[in-house]
C-alpha atoms as a PDB file:
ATOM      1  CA  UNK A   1      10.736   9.884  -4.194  1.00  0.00           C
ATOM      2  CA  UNK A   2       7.352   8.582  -5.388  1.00  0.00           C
ATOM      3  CA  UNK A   3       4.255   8.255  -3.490  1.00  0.00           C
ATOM      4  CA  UNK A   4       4.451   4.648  -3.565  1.00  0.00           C
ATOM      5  CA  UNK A   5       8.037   4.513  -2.191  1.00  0.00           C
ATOM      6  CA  UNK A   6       7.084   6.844   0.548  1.00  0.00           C
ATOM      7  CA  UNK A   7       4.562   4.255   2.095  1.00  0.00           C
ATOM      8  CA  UNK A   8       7.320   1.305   1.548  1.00  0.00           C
ATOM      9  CA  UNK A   9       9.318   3.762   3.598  1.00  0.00           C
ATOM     10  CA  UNK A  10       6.374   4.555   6.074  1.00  0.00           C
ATOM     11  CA  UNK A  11       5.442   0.264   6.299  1.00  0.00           C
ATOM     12  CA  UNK A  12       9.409  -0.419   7.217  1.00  0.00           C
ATOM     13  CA  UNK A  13       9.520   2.197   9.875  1.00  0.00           C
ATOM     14  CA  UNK A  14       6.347   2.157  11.870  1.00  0.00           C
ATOM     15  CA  UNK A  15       6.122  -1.508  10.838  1.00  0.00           C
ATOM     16  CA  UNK A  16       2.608  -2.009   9.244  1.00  0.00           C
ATOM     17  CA  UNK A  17       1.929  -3.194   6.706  1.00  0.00           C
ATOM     18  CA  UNK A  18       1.574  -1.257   2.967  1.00  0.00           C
ATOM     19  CA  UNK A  19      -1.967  -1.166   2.608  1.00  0.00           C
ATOM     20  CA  UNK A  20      -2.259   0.186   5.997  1.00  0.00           C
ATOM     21  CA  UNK A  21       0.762   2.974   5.502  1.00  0.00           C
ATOM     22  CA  UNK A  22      -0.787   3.275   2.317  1.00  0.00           C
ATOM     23  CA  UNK A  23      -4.419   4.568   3.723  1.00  0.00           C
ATOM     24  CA  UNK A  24      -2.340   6.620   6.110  1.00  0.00           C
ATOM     25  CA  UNK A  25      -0.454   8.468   3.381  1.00  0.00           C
ATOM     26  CA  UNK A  26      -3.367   9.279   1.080  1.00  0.00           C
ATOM     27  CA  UNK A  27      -5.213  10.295   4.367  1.00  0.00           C
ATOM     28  CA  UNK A  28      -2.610  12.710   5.309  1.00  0.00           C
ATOM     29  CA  UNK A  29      -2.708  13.876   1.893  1.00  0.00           C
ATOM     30  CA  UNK A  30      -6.857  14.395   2.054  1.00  0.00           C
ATOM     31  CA  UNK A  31      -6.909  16.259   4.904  1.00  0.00           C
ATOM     32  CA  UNK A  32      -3.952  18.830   3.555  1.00  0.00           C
ATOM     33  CA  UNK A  33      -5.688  19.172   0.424  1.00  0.00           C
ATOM     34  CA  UNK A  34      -9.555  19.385   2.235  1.00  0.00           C
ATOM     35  CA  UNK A  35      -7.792  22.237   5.261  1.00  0.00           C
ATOM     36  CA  UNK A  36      -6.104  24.502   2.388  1.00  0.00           C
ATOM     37  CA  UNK A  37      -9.347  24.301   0.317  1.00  0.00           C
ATOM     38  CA  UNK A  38     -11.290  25.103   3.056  1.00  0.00           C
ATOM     39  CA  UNK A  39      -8.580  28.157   3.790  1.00  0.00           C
ATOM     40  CA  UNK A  40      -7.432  26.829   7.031  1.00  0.00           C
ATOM     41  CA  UNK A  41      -3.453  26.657   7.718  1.00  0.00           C
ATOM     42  CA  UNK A  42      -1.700  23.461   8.476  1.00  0.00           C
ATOM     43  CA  UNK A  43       0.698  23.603  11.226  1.00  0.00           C
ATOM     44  CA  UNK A  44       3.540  20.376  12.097  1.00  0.00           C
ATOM     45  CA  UNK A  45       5.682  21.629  14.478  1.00  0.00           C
ATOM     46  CA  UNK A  46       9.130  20.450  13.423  1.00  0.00           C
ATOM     47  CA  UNK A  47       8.364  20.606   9.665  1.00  0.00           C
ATOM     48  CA  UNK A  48       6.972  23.164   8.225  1.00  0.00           C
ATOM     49  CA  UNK A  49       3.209  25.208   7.643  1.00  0.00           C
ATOM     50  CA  UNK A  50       1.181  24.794   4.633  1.00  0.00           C
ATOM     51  CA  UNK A  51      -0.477  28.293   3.779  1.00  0.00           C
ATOM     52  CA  UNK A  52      -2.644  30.070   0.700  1.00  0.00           C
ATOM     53  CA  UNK A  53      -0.835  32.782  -0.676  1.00  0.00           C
ATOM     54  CA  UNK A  54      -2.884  35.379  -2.439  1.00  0.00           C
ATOM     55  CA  UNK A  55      -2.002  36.827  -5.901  1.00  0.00           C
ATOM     56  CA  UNK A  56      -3.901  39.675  -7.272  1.00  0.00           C
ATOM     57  CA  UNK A  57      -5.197  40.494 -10.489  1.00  0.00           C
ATOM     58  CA  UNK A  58      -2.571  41.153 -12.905  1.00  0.00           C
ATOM     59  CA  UNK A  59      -2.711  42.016 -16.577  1.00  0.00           C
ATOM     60  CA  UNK A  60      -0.343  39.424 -18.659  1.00  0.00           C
ATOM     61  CA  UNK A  61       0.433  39.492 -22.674  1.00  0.00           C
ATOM     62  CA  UNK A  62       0.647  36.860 -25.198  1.00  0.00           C
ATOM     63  CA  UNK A  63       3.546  37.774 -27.652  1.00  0.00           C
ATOM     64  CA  UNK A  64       2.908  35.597 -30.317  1.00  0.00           C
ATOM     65  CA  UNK A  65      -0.547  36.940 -30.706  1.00  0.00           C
ATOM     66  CA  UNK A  66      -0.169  40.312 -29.393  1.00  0.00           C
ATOM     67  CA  UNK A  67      -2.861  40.320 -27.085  1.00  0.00           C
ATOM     68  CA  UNK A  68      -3.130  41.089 -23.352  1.00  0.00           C
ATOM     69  CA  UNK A  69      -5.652  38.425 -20.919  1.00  0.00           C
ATOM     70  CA  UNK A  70      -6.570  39.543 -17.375  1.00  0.00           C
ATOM     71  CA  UNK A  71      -5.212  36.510 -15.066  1.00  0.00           C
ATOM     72  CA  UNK A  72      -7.869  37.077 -12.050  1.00  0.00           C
ATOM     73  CA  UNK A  73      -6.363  37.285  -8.556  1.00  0.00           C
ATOM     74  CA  UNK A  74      -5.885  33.321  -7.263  1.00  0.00           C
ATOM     75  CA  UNK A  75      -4.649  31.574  -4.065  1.00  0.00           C
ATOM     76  CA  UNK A  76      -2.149  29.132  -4.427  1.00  0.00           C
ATOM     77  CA  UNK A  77      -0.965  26.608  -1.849  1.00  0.00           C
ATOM     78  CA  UNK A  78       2.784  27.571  -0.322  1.00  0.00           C
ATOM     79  CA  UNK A  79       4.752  25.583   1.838  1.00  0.00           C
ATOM     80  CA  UNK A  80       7.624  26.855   4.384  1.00  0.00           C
ATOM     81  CA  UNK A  81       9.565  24.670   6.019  1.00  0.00           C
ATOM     82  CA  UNK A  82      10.546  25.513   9.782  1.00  0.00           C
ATOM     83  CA  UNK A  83      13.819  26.422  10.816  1.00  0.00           C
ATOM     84  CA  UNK A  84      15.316  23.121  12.202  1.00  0.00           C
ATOM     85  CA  UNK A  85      14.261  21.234   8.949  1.00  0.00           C
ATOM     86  CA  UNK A  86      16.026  24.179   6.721  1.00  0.00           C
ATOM     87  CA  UNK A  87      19.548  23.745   8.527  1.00  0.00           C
ATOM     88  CA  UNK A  88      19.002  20.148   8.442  1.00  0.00           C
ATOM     89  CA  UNK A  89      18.538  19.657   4.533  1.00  0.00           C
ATOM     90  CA  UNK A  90      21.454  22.688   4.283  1.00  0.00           C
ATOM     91  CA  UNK A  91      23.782  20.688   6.327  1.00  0.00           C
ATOM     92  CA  UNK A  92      23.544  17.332   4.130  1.00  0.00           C
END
């Protein structure tokens, strides 16, 4: 599914109209984006939490050249759906 057939979705169901779902999609999206950048947790009960996961510092190798790079230690965004949601995509 693309973004723009997510707010078609959102406009037939709540029944605004597309520009409107549309501002309310890319809003959602903003505010995800701004809270993990910011390193704050997103919590929707009945969905799932958006978190930073840490990775450290690792040492990685490039074959072709034979050379080892330092990859510094990164967050990167992670998702995990809650419970309900799981069994419900398992059970379709």
């Amino acid at each position: 599914m693309t973004k723009i057939e997510l707010v078609k979705m959102v406009a037939e169901k709540t029944g605004i109209d597309q520009p409107t779902a549309l501002a309310a999609v890319e809003g959602f999206i903003d505010t995800l984006k701004e809270s993990l950048i910011n390193k704050e947790n997103v919590y929707i009960r009945g969905w799932g939490t958006w978190t930073l996961k840490h990775r450290a510092q690792k040492t990685a190798r490039n074959i072709s050249k034979n050379t080892t790079l330092v990859i510094p230690a990164h967050d990167i965004p992670y998702f995990k759906p809650c419970k309900d949601f799981m069994e419900a995509v398992a059970k379709s």
